[in-house]
Structures are given as structure tokens and as C-alpha cells.
C-alpha atoms as a PDB file:
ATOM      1  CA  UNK A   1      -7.195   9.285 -33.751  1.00  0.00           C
ATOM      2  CA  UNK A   2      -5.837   9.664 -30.019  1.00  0.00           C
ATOM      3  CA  UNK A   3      -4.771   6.413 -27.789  1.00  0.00           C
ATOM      4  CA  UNK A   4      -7.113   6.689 -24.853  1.00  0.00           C
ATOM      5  CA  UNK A   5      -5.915   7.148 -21.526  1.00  0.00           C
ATOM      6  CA  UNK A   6      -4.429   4.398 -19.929  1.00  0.00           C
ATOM      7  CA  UNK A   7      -3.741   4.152 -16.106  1.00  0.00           C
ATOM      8  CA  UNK A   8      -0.905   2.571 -13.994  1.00  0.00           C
ATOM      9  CA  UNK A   9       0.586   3.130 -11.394  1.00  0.00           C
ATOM     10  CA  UNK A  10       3.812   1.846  -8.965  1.00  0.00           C
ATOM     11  CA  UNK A  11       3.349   2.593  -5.228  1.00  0.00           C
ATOM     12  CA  UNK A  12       4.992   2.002  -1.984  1.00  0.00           C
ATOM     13  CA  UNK A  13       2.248   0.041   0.273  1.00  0.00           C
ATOM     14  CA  UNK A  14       4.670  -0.430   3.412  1.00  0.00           C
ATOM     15  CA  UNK A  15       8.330  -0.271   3.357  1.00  0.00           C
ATOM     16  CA  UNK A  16      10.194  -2.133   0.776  1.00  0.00           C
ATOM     17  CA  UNK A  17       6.557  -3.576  -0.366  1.00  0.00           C
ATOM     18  CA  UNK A  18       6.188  -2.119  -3.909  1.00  0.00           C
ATOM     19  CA  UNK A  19       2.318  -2.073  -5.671  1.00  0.00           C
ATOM     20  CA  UNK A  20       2.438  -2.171  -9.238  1.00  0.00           C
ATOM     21  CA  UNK A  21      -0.951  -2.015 -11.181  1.00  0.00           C
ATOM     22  CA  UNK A  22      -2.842  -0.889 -14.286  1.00  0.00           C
ATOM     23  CA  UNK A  23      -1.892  -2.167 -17.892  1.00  0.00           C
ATOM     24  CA  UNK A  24       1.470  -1.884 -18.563  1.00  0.00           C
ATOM     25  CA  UNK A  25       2.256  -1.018 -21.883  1.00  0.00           C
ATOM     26  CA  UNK A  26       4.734   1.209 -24.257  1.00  0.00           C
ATOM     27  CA  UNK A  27       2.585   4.346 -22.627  1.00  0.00           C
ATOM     28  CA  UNK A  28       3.167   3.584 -19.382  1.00  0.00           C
ATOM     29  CA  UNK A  29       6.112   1.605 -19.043  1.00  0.00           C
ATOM     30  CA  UNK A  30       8.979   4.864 -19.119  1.00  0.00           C
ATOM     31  CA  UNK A  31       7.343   6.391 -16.201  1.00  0.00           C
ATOM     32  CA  UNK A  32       7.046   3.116 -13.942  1.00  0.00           C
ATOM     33  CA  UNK A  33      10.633   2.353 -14.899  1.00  0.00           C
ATOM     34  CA  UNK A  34      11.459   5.722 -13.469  1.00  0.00           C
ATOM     35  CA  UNK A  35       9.257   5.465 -10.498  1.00  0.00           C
ATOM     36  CA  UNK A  36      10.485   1.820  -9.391  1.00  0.00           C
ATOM     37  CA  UNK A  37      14.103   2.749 -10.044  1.00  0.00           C
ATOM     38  CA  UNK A  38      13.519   5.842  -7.262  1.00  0.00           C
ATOM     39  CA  UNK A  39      11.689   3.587  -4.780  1.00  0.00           C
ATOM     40  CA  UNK A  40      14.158   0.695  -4.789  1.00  0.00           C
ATOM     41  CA  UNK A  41      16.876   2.688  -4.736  1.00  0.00           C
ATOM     42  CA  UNK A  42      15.397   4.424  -1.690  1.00  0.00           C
ATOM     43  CA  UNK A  43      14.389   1.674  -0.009  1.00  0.00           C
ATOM     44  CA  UNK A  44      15.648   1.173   3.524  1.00  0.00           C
ATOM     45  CA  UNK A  45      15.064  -2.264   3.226  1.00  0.00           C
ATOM     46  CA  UNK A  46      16.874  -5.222   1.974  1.00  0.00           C
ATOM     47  CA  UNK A  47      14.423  -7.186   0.675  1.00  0.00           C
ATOM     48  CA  UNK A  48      12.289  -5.742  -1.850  1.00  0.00           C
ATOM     49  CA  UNK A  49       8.617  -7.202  -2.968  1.00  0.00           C
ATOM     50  CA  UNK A  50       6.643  -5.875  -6.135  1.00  0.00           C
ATOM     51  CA  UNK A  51       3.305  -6.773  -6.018  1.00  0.00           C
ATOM     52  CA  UNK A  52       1.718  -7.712  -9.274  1.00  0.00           C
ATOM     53  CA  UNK A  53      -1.981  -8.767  -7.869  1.00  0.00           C
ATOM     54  CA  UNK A  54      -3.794  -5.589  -9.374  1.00  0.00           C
ATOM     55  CA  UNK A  55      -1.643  -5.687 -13.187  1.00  0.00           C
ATOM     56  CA  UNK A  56      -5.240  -5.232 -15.199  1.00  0.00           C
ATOM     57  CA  UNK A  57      -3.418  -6.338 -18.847  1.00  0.00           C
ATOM     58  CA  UNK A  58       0.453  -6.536 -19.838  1.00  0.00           C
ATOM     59  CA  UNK A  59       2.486  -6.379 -22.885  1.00  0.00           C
ATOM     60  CA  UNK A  60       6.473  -7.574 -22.802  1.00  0.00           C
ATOM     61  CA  UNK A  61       6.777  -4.019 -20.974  1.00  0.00           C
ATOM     62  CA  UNK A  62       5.639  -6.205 -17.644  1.00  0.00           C
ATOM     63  CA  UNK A  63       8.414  -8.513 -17.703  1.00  0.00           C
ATOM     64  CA  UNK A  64      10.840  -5.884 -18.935  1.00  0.00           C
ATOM     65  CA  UNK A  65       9.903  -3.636 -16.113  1.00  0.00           C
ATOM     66  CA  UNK A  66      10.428  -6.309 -13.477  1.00  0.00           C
ATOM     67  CA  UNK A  67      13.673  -7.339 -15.021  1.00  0.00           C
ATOM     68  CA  UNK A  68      14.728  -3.792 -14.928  1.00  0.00           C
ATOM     69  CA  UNK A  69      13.425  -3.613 -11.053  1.00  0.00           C
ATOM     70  CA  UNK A  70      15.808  -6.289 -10.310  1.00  0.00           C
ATOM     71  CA  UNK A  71      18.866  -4.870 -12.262  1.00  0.00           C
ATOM     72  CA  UNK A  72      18.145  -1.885  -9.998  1.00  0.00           C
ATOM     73  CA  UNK A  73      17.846  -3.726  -6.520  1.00  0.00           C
ATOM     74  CA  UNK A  74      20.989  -5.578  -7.150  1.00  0.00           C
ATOM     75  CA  UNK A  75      22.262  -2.775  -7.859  1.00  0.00           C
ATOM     76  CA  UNK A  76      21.146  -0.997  -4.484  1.00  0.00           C
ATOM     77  CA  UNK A  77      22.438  -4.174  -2.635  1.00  0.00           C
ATOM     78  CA  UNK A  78      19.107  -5.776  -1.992  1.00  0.00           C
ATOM     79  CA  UNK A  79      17.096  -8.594  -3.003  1.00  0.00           C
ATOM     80  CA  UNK A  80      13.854  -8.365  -4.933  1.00  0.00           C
ATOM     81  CA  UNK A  81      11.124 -10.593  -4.971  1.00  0.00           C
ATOM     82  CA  UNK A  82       7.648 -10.524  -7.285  1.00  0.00           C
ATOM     83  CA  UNK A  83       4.371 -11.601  -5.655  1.00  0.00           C
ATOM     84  CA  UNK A  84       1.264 -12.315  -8.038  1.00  0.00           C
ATOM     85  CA  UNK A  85       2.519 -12.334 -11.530  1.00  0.00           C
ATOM     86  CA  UNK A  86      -0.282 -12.463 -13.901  1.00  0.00           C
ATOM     87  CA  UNK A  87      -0.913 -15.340 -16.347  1.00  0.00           C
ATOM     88  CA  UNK A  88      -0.015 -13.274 -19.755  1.00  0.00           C
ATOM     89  CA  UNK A  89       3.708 -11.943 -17.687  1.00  0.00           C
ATOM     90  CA  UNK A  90       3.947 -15.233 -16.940  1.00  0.00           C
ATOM     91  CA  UNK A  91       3.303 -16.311 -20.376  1.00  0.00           C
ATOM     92  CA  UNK A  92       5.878 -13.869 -22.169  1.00  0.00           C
ATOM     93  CA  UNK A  93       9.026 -14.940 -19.123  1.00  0.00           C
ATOM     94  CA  UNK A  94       8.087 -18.146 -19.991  1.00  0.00           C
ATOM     95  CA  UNK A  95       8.199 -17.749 -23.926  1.00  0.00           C
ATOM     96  CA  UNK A  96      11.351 -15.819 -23.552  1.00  0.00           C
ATOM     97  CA  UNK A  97      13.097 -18.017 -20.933  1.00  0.00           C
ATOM     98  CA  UNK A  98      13.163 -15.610 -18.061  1.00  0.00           C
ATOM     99  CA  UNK A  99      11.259 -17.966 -15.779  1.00  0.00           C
ATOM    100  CA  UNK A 100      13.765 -18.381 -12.994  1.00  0.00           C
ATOM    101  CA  UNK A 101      14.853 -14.885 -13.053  1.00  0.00           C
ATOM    102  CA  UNK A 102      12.009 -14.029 -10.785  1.00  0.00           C
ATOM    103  CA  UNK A 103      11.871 -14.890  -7.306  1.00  0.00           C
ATOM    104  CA  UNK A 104       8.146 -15.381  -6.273  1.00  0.00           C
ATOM    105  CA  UNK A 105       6.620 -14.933  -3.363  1.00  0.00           C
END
């Protein structure tokens, strides 16, 4: 039995405005985390957005991605900011008490 395919995707809509989408999961989440590190990192902005409006399903991978996204734009001396988290990412930040950590726009 194979896992069937399962799409995602991070792009860059406009400078510093980040598009992340698909179901994030164990398969996907190793390649986004690579892709968003790149793009922030590369960013000539200082303000950073991610936005979450076309996440189809998410597993803790979400949250962990966007925590790692933030890691990485504090790291690149910028700010980072999530628009349109969906309920169930909401639901695990909230379970695990990373709430606040997010800025949302």
C-alpha cells in the first residue's frame, strides 16, 4: 500500500508576501521547511507575511512550520507575520500554548 500523493506548496505572491497551501503533513512538511527558510532568508523585505488562506488540512507540521518560519525571520532580521490561520492550526497553537507566538494579520 502507497500514501497517495499529497500536494503543497510555499510561494512568493509579491515581495515578502509568502503563500502557503495544500495539507501540510509529515510528507510535505521537510520540503516547505526548506522552501520558506530560502524565501525568508532572501527576502528584501523586513516584514514578512505567510499566508495561510488556501492550507486545505494540517497536522502539528502547520504550526511547527510557522514556528520554524519565524525562528528563520528573526534570524534574517525581520519580522514575520501569519494571515489566515486555519481553525485545526489554530486548534493545535492553542492546545500547545503557542497562541501568542504568532502575529496575525
Amino acid at each position: 500500500m502507497t500514501d497517495s500523493p499529497v500536494n503543497a506548496a510555499l510561494s512568493e505572491t509579491a515581495p515578502g508576501q509568502l503563500m502557503l497551501g495544500g495539507v501540510l503533513d509529515y510528507r510535505t512538511g521537510a520540503a516547505l521547511r526548506k522552501q520558506g527558510q530560502a524565501l525568508i532568508s532572501g527576502s528584501q523585505v523586513e516584514a514578512v507575511v505567510v499566508d495561510c488562506s488556501a492550507v486545505e488540512k494540517s497536522s502539528s507540521v502547520g504550526v511547527s512550520l510557522l514556528l520554524a518560519f519565524t525562528r528563520d525571520a528573526i534570524a534574517a532580521g525581520k519580522t514575520l507575520q501569519v494571515r489566515a490561520m486555519p481553525h485545526d492550526m489554530q486548534q493545535i497553537a492553542q492546545v500547545c500554548g503557542l497562541t501568542g507566538m504568532f502575529a496575525e494579520v
